[in-house]
N, C-alpha and C. Protein backbone atom coordinates (compact mmCIF):
# COMPACT_ATOMS: atom_id res chain seq x y z
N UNK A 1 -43.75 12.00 4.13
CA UNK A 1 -44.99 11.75 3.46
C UNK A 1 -45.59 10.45 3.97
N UNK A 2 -47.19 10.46 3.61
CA UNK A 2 -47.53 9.00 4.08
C UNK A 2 -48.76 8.76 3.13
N UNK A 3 -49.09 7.84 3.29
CA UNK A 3 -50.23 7.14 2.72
C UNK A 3 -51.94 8.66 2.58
N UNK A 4 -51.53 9.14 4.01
CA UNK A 4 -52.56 10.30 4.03
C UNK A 4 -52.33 11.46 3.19
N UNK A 5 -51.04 11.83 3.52
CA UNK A 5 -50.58 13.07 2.35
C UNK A 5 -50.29 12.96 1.22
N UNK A 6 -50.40 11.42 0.78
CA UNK A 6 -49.90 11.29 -0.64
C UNK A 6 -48.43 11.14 -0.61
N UNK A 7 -47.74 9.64 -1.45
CA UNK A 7 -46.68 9.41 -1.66
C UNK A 7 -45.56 10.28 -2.48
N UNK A 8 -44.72 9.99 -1.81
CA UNK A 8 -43.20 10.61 -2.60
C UNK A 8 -43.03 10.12 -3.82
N UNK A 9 -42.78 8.57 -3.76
CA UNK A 9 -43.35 7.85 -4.85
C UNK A 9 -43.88 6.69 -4.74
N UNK A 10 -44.80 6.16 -6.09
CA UNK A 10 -45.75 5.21 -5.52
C UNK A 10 -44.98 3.91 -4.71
N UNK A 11 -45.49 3.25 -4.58
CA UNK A 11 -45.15 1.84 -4.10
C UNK A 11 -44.57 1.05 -4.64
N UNK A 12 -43.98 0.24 -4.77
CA UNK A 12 -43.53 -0.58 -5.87
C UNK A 12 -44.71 -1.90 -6.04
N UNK A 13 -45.07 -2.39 -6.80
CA UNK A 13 -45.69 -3.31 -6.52
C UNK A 13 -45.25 -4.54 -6.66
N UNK A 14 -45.86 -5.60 -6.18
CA UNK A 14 -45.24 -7.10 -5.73
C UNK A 14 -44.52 -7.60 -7.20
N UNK A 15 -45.01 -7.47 -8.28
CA UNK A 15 -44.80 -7.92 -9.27
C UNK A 15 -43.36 -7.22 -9.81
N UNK A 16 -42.98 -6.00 -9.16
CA UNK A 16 -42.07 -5.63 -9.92
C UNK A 16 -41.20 -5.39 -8.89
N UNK A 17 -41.05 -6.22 -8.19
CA UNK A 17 -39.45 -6.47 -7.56
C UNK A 17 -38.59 -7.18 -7.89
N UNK A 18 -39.04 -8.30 -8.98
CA UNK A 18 -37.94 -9.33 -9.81
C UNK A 18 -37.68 -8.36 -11.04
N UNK A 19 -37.71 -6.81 -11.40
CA UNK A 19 -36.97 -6.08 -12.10
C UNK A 19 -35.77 -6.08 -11.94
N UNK A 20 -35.02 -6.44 -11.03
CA UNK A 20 -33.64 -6.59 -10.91
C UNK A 20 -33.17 -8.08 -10.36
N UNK A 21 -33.69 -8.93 -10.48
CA UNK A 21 -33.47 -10.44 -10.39
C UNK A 21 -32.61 -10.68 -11.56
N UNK A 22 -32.28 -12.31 -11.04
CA UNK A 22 -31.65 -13.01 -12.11
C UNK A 22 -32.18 -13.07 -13.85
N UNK A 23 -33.64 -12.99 -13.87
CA UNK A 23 -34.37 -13.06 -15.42
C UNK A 23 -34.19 -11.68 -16.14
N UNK A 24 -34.14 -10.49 -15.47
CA UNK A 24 -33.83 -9.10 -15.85
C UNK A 24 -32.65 -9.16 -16.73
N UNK A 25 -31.63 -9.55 -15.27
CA UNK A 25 -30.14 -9.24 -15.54
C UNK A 25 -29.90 -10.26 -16.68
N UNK A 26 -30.10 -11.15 -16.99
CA UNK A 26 -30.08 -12.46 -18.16
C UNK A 26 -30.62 -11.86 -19.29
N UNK A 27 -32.07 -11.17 -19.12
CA UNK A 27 -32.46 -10.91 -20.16
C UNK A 27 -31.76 -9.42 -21.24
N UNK A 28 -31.50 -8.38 -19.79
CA UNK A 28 -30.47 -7.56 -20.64
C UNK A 28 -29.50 -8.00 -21.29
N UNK A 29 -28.63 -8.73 -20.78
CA UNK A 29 -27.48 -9.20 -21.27
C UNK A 29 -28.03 -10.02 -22.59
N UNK A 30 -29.05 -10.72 -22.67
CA UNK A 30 -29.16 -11.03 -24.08
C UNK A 30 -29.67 -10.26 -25.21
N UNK A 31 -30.47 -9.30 -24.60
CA UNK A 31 -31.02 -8.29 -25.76
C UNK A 31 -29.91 -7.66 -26.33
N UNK A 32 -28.80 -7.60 -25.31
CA UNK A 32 -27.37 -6.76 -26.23
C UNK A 32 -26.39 -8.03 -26.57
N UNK A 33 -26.81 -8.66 -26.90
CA UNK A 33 -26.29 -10.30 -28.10
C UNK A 33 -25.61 -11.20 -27.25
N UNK A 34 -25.15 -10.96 -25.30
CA UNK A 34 -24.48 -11.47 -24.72
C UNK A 34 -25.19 -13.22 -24.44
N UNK A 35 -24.25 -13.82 -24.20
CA UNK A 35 -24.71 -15.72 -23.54
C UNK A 35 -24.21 -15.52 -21.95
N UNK A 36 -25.43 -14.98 -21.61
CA UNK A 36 -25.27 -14.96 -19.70
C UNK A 36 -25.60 -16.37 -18.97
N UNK A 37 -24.64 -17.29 -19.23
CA UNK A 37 -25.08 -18.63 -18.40
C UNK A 37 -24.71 -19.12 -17.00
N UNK A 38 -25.26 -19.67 -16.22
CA UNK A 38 -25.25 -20.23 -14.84
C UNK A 38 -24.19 -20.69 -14.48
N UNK A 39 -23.70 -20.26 -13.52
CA UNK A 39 -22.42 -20.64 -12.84
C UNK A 39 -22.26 -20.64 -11.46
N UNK A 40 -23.04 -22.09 -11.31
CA UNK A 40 -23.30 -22.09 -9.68
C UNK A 40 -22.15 -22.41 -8.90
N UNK A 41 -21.88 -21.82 -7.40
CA UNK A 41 -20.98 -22.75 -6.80
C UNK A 41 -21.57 -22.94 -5.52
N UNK A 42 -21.12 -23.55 -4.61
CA UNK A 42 -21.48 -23.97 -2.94
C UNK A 42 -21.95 -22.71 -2.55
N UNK A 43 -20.73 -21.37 -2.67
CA UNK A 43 -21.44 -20.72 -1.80
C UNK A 43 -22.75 -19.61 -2.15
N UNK A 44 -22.85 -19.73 -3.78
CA UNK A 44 -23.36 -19.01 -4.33
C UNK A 44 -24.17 -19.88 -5.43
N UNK A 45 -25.29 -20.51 -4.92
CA UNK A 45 -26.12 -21.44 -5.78
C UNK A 45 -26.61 -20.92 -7.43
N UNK A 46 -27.00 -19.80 -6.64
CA UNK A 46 -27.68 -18.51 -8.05
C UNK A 46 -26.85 -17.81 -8.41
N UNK A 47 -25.60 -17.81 -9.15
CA UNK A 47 -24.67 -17.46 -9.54
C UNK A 47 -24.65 -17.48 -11.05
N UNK A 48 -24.70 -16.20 -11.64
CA UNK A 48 -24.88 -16.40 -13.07
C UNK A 48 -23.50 -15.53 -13.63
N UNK A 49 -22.98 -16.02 -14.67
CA UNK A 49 -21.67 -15.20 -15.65
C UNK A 49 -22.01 -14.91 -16.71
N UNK A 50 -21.65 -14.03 -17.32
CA UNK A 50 -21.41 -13.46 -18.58
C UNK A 50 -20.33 -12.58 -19.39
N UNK A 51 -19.88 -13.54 -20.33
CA UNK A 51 -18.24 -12.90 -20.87
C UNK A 51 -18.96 -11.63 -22.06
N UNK A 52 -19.47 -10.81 -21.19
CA UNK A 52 -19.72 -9.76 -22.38
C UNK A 52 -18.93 -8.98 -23.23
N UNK A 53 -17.57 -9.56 -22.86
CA UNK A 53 -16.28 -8.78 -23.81
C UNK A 53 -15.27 -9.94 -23.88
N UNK A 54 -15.48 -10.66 -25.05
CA UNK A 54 -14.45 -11.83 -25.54
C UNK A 54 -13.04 -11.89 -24.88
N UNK A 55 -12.64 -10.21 -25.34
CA UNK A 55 -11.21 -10.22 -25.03
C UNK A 55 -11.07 -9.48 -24.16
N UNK A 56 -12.11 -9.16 -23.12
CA UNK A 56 -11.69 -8.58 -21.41
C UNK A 56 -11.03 -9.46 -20.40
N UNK A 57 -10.51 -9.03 -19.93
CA UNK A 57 -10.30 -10.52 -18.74
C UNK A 57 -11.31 -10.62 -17.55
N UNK A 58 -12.60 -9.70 -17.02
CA UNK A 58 -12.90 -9.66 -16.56
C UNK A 58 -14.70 -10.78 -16.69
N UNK A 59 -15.23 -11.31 -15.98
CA UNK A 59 -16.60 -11.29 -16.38
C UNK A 59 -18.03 -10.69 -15.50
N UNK A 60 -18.96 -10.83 -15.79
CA UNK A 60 -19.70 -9.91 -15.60
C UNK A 60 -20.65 -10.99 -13.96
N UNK A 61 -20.94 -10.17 -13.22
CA UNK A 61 -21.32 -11.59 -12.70
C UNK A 61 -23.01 -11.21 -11.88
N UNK A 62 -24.00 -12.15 -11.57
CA UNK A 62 -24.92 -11.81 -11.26
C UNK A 62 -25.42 -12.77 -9.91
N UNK A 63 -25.13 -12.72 -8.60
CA UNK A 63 -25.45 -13.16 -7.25
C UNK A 63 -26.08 -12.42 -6.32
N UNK A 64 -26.30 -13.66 -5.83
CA UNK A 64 -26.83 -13.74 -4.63
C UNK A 64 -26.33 -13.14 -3.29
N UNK A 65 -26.45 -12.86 -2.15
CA UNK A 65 -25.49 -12.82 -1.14
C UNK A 65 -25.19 -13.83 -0.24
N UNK A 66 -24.43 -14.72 0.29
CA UNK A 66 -25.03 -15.43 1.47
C UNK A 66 -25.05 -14.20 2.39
N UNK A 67 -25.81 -14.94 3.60
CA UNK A 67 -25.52 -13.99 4.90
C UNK A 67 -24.31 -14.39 5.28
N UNK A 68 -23.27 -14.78 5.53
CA UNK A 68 -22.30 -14.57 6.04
C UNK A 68 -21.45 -13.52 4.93
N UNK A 69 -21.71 -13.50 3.72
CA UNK A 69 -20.92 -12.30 2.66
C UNK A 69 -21.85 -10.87 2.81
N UNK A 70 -23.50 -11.28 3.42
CA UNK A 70 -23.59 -9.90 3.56
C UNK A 70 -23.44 -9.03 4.97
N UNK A 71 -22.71 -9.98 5.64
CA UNK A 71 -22.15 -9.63 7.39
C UNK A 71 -20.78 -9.14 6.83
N UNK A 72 -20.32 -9.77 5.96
CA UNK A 72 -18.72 -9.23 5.97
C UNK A 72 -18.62 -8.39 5.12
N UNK A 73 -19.63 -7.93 3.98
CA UNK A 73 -19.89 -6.70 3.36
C UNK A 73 -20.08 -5.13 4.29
N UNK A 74 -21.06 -5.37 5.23
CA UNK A 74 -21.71 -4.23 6.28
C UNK A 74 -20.95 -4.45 7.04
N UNK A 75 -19.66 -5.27 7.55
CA UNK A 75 -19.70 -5.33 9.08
C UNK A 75 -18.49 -4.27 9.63
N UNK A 76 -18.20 -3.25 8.59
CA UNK A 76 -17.58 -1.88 8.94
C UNK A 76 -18.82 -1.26 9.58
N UNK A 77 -19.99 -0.92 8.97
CA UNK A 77 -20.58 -0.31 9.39
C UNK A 77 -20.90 -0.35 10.99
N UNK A 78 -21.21 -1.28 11.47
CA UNK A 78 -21.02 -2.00 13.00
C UNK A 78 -20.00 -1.42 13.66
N UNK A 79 -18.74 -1.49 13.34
CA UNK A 79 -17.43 -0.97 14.50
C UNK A 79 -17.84 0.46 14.36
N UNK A 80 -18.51 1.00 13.06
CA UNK A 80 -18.06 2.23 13.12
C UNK A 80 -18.94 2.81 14.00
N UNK A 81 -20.21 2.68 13.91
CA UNK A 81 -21.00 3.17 15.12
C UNK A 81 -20.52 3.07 15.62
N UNK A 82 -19.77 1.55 16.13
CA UNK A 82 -19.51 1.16 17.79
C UNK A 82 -18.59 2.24 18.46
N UNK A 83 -17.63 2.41 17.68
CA UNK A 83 -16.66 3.15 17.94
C UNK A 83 -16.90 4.69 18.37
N UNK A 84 -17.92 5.46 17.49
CA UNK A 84 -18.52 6.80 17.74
C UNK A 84 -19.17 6.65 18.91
N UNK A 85 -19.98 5.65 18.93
CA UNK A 85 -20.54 5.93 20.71
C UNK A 85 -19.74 6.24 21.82
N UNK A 86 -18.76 4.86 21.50
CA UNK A 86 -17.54 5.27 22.72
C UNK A 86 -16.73 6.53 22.08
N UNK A 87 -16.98 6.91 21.57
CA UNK A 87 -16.03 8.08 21.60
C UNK A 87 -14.67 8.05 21.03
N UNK A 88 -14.24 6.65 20.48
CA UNK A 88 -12.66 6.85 19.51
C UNK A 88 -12.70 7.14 18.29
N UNK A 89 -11.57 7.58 17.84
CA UNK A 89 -11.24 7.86 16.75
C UNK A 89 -11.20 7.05 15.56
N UNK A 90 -12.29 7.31 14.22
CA UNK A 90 -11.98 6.25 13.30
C UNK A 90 -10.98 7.04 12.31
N UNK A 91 -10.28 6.22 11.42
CA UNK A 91 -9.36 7.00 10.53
C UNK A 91 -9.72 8.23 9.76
N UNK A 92 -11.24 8.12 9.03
CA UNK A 92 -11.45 9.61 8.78
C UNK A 92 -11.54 10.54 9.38
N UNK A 93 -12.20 10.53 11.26
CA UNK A 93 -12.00 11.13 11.85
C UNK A 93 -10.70 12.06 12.65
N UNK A 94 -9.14 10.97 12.39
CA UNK A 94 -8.23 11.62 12.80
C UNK A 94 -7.68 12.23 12.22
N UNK A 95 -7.66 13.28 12.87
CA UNK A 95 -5.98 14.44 12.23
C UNK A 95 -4.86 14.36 11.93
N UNK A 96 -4.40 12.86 12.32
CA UNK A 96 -3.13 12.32 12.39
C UNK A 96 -3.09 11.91 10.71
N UNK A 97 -4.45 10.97 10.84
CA UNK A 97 -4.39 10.13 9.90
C UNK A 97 -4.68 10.97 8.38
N UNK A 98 -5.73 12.03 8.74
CA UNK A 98 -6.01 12.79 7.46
C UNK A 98 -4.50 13.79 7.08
N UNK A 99 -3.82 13.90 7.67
CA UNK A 99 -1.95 14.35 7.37
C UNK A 99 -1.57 12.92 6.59
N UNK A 100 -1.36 12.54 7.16
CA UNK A 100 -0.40 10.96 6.59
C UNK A 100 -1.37 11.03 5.05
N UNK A 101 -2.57 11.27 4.84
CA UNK A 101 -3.53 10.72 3.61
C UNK A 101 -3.07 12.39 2.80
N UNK A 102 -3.08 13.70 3.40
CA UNK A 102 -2.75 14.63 2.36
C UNK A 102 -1.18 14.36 1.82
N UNK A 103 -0.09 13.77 2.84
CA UNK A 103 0.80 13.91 2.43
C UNK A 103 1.75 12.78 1.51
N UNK A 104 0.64 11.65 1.30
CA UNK A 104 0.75 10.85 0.45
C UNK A 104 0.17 10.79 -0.51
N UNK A 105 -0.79 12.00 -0.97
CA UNK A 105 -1.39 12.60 -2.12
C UNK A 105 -0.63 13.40 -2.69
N UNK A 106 0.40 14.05 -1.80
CA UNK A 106 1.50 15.03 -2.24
C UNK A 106 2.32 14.77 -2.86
N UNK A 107 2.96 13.55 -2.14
CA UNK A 107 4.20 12.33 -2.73
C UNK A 107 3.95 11.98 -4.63
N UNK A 108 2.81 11.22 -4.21
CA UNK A 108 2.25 11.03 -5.74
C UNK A 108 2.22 12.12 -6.85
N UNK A 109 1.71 13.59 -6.71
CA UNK A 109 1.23 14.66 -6.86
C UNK A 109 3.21 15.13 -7.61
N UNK A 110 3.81 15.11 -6.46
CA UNK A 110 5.20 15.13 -7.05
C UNK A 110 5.81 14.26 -8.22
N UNK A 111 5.64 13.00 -7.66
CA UNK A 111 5.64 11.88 -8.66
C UNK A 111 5.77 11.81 -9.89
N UNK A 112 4.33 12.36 -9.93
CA UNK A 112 3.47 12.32 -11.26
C UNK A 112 4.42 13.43 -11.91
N UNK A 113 4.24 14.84 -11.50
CA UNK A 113 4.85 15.73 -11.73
C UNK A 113 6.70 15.16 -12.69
N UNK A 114 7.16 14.74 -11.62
CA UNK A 114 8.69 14.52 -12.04
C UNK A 114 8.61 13.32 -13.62
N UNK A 115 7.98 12.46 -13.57
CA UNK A 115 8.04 11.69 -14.56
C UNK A 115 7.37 12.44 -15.94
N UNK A 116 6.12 13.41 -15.60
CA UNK A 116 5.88 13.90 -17.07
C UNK A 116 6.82 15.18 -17.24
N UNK A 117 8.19 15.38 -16.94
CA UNK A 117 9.30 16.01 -17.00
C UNK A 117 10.66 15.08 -17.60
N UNK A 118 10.17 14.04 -17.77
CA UNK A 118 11.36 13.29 -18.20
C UNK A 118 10.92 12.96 -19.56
């Protein structure tokens, strides 16, 4: 589709791309009674937390990326092309490897099996 045939869907407009920013994510978290406060560090200036479950151990967290975390996020994606061009084998692609992955689904599969027998 294009601008001539009429959109798929509209555009987003400028104003509503901070729908998922830091003021969104803050502001949900407070409409459901949470204290989402700032927790900056070096590598993550805009770093916000929120203990939305007292007694979870986990917290909730709202960042930024640097570019070097969003190179080491994607940077599978990179070999993996690289690799299909030349022509090797990545692990989902091998036969070797997709055996070794059914037959350690099996193992478990048994596993599981033998212990809800005891």
């Amino acid at each position: 589709m294009s601008a001539e045939k009429g959109w798929i869907i509209e555009p987003i407009q400028p104003t509503q791309w901070w729908i998922h920013g830091v003021e969104a994510w803050a502001r949900r978290h407070r409409d459901e009674g949470h204290r989402p406060y700032p927790a900056p560090t070096r590598a993550n200036p805009e770093k916000w937390e929120c203990k939305c479950d007292p007694d979870a151990p986990w917290v909730s967290v709202w960042r930024i990326l640097t570019p070097d975390q969003v190179r080491q996020k994607f940077a599978h994606l990179g070999r993996a092309a690289k690799a299909r061009r030349e022509g090797r084998w990545l692990p989902e692609d091998d036969p070797a490897w997709q055996e070794r992955i059914r037959q350690a689904k099996q193992r478990v599969a048994e596993y599981e099996r033998s212990q809800e027998t005891q």
